[in-house]
PDB file of N, CA and C in Angstrom:
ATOM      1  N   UNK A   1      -6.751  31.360  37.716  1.00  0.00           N
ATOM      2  CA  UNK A   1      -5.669  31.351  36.764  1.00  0.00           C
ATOM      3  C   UNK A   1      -6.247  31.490  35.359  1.00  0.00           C
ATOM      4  N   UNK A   2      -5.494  32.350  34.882  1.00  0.00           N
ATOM      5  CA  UNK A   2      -6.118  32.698  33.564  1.00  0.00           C
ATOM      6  C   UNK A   2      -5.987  31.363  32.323  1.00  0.00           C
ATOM      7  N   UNK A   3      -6.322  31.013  30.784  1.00  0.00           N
ATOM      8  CA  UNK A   3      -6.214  29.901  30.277  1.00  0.00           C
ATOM      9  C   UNK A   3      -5.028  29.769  29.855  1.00  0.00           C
ATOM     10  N   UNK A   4      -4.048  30.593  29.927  1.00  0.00           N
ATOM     11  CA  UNK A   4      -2.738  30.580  29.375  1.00  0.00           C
ATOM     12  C   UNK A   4      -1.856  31.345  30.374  1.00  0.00           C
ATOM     13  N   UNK A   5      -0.452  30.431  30.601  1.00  0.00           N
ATOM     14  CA  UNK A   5       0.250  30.959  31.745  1.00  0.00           C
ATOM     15  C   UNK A   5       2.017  30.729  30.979  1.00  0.00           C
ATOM     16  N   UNK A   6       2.665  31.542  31.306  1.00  0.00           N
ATOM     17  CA  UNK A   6       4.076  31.560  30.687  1.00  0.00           C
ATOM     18  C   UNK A   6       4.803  31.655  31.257  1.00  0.00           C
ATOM     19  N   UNK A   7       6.045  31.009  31.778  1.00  0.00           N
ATOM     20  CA  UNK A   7       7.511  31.326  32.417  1.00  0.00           C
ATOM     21  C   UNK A   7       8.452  30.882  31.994  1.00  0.00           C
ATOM     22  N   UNK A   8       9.702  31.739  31.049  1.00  0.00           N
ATOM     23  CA  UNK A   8      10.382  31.598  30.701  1.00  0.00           C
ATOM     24  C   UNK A   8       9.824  30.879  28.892  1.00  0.00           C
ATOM     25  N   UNK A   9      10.430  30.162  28.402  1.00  0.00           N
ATOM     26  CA  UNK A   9      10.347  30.064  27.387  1.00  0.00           C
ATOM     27  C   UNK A   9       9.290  28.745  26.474  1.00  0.00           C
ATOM     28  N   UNK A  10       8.740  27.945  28.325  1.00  0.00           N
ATOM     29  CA  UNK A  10       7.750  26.476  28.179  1.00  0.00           C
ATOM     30  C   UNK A  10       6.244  27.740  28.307  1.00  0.00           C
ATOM     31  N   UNK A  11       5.101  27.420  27.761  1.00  0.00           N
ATOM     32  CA  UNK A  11       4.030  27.665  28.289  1.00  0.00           C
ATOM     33  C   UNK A  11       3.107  26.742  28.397  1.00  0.00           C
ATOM     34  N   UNK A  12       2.106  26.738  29.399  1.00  0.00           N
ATOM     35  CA  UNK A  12       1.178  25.752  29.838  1.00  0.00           C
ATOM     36  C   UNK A  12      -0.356  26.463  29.451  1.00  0.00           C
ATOM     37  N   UNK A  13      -1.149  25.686  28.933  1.00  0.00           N
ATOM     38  CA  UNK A  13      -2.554  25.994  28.788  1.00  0.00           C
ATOM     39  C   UNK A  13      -3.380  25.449  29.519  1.00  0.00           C
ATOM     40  N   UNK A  14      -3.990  26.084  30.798  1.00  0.00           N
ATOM     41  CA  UNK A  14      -4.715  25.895  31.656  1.00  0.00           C
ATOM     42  C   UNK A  14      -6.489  25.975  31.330  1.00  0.00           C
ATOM     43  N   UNK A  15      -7.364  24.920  32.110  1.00  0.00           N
ATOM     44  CA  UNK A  15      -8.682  25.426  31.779  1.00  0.00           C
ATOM     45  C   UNK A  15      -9.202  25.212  30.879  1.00  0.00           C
ATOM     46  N   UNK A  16      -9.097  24.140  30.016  1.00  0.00           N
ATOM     47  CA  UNK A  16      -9.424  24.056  28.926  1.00  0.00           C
ATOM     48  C   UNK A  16     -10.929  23.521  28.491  1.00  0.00           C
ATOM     49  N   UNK A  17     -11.018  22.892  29.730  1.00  0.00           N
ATOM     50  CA  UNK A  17     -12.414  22.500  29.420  1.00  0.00           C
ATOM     51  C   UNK A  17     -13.618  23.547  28.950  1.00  0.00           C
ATOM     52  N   UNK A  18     -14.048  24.172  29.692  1.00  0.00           N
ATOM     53  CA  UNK A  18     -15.300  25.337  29.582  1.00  0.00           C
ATOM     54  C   UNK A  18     -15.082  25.889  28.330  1.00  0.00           C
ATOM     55  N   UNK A  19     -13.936  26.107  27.977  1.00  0.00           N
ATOM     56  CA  UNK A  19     -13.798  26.636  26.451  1.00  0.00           C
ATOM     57  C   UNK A  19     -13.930  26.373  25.454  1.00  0.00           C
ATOM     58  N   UNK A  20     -14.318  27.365  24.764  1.00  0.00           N
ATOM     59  CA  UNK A  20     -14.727  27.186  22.933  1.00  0.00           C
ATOM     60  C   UNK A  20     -13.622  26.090  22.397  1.00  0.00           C
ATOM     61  N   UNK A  21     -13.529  24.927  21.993  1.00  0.00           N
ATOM     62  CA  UNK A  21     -12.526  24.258  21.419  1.00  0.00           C
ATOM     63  C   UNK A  21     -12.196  25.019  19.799  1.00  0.00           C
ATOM     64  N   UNK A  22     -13.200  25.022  19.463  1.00  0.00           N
ATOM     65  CA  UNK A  22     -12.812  26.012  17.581  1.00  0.00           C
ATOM     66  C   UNK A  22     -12.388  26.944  17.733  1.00  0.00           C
ATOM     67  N   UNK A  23     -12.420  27.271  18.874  1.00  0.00           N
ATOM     68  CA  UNK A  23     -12.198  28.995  19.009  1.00  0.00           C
ATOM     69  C   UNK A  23     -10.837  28.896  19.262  1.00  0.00           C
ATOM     70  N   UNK A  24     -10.187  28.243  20.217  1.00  0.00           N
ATOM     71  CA  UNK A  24      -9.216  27.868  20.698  1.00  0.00           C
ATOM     72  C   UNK A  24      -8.312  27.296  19.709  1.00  0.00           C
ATOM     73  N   UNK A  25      -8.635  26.445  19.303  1.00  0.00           N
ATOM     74  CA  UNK A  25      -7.683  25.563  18.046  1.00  0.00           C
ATOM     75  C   UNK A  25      -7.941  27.419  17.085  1.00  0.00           C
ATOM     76  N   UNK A  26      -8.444  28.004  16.473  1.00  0.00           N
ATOM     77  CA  UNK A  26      -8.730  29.296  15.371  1.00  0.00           C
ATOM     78  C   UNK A  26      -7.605  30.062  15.645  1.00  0.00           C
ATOM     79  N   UNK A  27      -7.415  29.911  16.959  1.00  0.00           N
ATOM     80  CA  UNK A  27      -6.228  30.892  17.797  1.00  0.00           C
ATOM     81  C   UNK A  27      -5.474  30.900  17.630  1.00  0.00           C
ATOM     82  N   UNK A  28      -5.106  29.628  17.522  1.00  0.00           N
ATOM     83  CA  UNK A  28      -4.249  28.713  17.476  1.00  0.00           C
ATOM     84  C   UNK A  28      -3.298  28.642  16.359  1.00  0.00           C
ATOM     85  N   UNK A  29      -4.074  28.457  15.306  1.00  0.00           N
ATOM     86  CA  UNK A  29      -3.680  28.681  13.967  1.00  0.00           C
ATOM     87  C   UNK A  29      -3.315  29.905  13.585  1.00  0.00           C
ATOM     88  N   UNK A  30      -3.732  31.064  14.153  1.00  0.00           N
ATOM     89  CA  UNK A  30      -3.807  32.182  13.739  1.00  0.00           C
ATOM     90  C   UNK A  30      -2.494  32.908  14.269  1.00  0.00           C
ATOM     91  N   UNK A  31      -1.714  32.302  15.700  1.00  0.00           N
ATOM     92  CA  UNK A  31      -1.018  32.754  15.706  1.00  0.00           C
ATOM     93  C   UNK A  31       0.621  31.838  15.971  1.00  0.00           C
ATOM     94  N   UNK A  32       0.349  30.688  15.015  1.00  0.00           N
ATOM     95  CA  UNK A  32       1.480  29.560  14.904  1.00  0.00           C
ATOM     96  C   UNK A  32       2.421  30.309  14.030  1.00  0.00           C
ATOM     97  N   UNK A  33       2.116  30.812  13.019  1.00  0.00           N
ATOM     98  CA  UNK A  33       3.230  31.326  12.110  1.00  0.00           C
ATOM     99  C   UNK A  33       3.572  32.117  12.635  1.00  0.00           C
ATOM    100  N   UNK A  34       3.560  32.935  13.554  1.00  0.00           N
ATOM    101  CA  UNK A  34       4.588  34.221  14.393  1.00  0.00           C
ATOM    102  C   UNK A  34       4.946  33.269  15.369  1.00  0.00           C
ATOM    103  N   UNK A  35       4.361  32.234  16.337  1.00  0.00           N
ATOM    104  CA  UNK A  35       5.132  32.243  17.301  1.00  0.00           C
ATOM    105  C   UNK A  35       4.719  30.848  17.442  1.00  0.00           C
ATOM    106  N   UNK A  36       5.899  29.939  16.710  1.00  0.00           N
ATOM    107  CA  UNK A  36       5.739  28.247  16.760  1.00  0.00           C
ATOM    108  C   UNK A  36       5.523  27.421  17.811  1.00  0.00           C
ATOM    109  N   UNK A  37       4.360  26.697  17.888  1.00  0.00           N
ATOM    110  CA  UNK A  37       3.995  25.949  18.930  1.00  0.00           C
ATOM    111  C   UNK A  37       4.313  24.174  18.599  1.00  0.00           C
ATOM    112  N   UNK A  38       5.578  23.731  20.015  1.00  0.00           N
ATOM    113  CA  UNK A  38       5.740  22.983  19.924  1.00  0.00           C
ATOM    114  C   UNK A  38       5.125  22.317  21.615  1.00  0.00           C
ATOM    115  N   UNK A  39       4.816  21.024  21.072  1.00  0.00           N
ATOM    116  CA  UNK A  39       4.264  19.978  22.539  1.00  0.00           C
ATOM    117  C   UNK A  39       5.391  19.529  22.488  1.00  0.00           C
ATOM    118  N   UNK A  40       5.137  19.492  23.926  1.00  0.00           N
ATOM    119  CA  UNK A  40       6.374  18.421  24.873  1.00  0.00           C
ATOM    120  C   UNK A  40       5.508  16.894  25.539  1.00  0.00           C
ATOM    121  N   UNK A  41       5.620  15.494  24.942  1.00  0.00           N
ATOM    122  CA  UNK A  41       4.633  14.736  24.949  1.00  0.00           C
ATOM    123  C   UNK A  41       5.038  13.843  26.068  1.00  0.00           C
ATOM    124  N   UNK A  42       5.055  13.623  27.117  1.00  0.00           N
ATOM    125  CA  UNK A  42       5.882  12.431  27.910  1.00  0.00           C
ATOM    126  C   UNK A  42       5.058  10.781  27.812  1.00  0.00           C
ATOM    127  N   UNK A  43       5.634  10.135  27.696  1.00  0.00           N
ATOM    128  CA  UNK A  43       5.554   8.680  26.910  1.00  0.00           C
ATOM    129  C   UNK A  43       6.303   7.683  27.899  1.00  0.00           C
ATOM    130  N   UNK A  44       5.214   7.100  28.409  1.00  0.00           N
ATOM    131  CA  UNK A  44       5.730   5.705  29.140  1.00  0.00           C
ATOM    132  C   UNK A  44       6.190   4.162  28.015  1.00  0.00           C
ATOM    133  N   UNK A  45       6.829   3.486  27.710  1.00  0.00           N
ATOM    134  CA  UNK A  45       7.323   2.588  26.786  1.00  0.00           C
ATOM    135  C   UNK A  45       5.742   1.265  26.848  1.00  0.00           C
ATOM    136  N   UNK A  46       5.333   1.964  28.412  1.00  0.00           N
ATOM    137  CA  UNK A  46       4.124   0.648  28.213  1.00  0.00           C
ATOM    138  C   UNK A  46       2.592   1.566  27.744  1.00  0.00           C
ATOM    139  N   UNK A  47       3.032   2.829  27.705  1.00  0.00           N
ATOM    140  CA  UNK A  47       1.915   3.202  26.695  1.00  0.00           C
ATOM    141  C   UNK A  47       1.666   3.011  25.428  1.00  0.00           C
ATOM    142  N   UNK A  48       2.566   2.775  24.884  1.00  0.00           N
ATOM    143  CA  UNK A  48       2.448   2.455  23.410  1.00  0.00           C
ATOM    144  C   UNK A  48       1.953   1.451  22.612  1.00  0.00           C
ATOM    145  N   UNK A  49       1.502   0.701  23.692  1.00  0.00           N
ATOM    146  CA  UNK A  49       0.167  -0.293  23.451  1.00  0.00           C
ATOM    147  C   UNK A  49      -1.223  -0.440  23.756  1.00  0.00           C
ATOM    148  N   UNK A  50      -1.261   0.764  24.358  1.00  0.00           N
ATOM    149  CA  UNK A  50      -2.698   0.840  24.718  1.00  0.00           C
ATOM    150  C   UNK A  50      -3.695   1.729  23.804  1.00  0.00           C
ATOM    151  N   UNK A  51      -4.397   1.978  23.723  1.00  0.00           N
ATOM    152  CA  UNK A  51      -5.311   2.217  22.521  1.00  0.00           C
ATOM    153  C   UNK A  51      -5.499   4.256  22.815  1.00  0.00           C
ATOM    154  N   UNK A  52      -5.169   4.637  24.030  1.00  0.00           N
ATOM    155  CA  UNK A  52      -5.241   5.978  23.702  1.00  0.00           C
ATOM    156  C   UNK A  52      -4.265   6.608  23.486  1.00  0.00           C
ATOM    157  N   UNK A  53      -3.041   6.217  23.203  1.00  0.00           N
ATOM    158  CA  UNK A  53      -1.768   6.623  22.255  1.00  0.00           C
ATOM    159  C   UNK A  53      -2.250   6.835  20.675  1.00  0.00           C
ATOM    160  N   UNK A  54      -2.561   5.495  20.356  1.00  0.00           N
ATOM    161  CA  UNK A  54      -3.233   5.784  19.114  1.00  0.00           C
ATOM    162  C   UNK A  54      -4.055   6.817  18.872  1.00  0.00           C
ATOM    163  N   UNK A  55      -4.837   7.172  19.929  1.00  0.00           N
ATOM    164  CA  UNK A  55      -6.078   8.176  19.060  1.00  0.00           C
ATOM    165  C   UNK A  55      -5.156   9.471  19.847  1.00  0.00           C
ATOM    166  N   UNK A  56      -4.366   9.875  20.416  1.00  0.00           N
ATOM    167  CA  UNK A  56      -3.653  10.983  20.683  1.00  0.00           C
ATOM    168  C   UNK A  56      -2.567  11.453  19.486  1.00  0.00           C
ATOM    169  N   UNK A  57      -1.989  10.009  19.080  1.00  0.00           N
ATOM    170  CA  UNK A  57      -1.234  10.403  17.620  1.00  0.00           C
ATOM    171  C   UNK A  57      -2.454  11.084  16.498  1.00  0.00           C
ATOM    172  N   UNK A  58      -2.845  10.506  16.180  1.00  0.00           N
ATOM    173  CA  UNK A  58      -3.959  10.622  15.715  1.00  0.00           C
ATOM    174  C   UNK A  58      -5.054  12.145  15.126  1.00  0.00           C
ATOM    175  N   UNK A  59      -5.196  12.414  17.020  1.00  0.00           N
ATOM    176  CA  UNK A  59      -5.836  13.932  16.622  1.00  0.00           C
ATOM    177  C   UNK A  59      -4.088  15.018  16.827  1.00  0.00           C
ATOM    178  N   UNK A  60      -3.109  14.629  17.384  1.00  0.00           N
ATOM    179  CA  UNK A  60      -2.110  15.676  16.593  1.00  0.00           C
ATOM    180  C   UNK A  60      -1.845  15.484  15.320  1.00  0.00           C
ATOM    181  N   UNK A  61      -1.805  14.582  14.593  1.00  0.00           N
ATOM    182  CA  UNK A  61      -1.975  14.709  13.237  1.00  0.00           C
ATOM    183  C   UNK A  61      -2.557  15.359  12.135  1.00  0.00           C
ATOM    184  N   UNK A  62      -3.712  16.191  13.052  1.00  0.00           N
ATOM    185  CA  UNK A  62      -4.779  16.561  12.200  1.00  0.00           C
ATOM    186  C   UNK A  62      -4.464  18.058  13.069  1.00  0.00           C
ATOM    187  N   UNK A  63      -3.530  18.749  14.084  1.00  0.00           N
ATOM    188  CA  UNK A  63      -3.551  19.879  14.914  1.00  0.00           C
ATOM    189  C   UNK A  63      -2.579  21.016  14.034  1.00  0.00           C
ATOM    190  N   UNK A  64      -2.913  21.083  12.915  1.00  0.00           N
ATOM    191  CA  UNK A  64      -2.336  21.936  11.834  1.00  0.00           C
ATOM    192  C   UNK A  64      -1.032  23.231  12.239  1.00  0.00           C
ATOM    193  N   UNK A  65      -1.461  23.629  13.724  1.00  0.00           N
ATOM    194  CA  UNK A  65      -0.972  24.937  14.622  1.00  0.00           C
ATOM    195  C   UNK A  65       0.238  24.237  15.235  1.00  0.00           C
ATOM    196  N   UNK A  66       0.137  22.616  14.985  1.00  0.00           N
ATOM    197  CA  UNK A  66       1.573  22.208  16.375  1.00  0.00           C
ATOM    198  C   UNK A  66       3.150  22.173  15.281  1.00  0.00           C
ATOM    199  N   UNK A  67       4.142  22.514  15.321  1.00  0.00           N
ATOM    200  CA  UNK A  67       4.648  22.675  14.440  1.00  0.00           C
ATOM    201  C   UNK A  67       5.907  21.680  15.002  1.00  0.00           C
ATOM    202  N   UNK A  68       5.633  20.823  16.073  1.00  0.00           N
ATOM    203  CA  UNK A  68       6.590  20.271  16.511  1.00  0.00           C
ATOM    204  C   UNK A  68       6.512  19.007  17.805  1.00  0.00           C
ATOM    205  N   UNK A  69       6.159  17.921  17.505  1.00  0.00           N
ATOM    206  CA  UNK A  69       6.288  17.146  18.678  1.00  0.00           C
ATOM    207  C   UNK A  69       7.338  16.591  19.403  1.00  0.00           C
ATOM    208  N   UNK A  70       7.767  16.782  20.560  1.00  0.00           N
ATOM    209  CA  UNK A  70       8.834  16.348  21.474  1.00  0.00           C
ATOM    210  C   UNK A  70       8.238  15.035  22.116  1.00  0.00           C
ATOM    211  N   UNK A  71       8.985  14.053  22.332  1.00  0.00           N
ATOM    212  CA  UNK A  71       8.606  12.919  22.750  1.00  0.00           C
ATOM    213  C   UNK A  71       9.293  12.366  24.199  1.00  0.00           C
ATOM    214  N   UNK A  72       8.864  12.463  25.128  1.00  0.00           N
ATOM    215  CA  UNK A  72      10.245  12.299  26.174  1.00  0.00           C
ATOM    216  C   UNK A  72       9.478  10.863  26.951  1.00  0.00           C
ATOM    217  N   UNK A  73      10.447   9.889  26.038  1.00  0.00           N
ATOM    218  CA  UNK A  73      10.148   8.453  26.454  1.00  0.00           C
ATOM    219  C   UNK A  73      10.997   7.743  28.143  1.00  0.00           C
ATOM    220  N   UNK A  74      10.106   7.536  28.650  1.00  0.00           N
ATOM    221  CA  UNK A  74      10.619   7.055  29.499  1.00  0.00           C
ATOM    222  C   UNK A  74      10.088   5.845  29.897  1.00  0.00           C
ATOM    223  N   UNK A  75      11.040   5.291  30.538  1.00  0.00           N
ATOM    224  CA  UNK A  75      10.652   3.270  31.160  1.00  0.00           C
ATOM    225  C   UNK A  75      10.821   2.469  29.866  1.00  0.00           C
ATOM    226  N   UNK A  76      12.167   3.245  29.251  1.00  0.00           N
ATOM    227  CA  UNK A  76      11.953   2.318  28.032  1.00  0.00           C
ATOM    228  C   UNK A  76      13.692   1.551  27.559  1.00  0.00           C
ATOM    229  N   UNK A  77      13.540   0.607  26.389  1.00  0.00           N
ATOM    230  CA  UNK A  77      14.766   0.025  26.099  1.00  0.00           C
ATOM    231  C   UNK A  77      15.078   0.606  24.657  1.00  0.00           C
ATOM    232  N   UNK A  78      16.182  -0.078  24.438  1.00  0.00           N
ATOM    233  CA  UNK A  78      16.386   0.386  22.470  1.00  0.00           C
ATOM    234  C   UNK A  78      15.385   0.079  21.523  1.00  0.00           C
ATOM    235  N   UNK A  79      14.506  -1.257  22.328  1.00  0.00           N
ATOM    236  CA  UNK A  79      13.921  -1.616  21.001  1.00  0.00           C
ATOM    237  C   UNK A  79      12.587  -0.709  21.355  1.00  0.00           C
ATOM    238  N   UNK A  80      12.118   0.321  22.177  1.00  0.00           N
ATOM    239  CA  UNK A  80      11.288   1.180  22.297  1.00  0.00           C
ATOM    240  C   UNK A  80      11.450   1.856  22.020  1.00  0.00           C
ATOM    241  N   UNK A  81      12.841   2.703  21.761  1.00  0.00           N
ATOM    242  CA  UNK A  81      12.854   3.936  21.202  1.00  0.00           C
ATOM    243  C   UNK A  81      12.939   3.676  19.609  1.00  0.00           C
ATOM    244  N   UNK A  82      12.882   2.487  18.657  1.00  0.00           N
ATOM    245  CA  UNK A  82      12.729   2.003  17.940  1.00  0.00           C
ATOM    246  C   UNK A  82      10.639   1.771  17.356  1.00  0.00           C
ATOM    247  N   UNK A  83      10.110   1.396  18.386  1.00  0.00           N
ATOM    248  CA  UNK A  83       9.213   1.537  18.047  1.00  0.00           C
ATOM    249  C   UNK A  83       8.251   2.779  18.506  1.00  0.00           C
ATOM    250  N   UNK A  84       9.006   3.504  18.940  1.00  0.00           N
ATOM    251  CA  UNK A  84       8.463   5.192  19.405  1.00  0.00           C
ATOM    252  C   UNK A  84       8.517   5.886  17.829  1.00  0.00           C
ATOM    253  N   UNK A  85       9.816   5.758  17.363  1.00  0.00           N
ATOM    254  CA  UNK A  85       9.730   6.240  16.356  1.00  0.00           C
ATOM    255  C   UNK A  85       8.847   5.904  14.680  1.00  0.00           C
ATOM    256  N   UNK A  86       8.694   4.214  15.056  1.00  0.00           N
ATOM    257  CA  UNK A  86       7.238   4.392  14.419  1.00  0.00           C
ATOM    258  C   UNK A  86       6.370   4.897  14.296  1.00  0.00           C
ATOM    259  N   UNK A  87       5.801   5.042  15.720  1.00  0.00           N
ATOM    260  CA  UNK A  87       4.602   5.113  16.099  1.00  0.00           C
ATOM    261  C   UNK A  87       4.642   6.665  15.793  1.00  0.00           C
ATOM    262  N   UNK A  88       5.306   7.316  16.211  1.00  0.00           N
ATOM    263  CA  UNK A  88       5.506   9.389  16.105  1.00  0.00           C
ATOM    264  C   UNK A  88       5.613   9.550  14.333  1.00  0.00           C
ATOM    265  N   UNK A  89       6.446   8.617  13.584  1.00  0.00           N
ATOM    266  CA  UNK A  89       6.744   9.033  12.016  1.00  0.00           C
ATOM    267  C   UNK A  89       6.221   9.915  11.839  1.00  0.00           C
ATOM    268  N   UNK A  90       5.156  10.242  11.736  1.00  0.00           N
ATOM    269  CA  UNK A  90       3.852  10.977  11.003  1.00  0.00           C
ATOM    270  C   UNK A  90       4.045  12.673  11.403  1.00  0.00           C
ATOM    271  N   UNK A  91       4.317  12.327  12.692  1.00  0.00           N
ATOM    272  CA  UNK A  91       3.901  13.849  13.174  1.00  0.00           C
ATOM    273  C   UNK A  91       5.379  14.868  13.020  1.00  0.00           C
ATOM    274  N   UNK A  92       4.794  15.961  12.975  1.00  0.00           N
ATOM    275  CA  UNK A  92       6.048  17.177  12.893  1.00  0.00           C
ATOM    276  C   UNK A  92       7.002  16.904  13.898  1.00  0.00           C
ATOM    277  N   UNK A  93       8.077  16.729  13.158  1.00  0.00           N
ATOM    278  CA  UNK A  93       9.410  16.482  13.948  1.00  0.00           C
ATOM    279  C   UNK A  93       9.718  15.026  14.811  1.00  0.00           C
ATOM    280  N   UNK A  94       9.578  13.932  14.125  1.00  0.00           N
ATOM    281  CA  UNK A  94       9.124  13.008  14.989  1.00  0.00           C
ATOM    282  C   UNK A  94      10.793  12.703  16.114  1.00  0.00           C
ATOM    283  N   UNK A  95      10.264  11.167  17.399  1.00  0.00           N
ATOM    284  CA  UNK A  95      11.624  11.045  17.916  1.00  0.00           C
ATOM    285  C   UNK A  95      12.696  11.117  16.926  1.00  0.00           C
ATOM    286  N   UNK A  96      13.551  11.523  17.352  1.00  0.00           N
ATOM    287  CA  UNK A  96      15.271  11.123  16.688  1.00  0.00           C
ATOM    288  C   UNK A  96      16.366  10.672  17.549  1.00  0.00           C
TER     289      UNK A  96
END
């Protein structure tokens, strides 16, 4: 399977390991302004305390090419989708 696969209007990036990461993120950037790349992030309510949420907010913060984070919380109550939206503030398009 090649590193990039498309159906319909979601695409998935396969393979990522072996690959140039600069090269990849360069790409990236290079072709966000023609054709906007948004993540679709899925979020357990008991992740949001564990310490690699943090460093995942974190390096999308700094992913200049993502022009949009989707958050699709699940296992959660009001007062999680309350503190989801803390925790996302930062990033492009946070929960709403």
């Amino acid at each position: 399977m090649s590193d990039f696969h498309q159906s319909g209007g979601i695409a998935t990036l396969h393979q990522l390991g072996p690959r140039d990461r600069p090269r990849l993120e360069e790409e990236l950037v290079r072709f966000a302004p023609a054709r906007p790349l948004a993540l679709i992030l899925p979020v357990m309510a008991s992740d949001m305390d564990g310490p690699a949420l943090a460093r995942i907010i974190e390096e999308l913060g700094g992913a200049a090419y993502v022009s949009r984070v989707v958050v699709a919380l699940g296992g959660s109550a009001r007062k999680d989708l309350e503190k989801a939206r803390d925790l996302f503030s930062g990033l492009p398009q946070p929960v709403s």
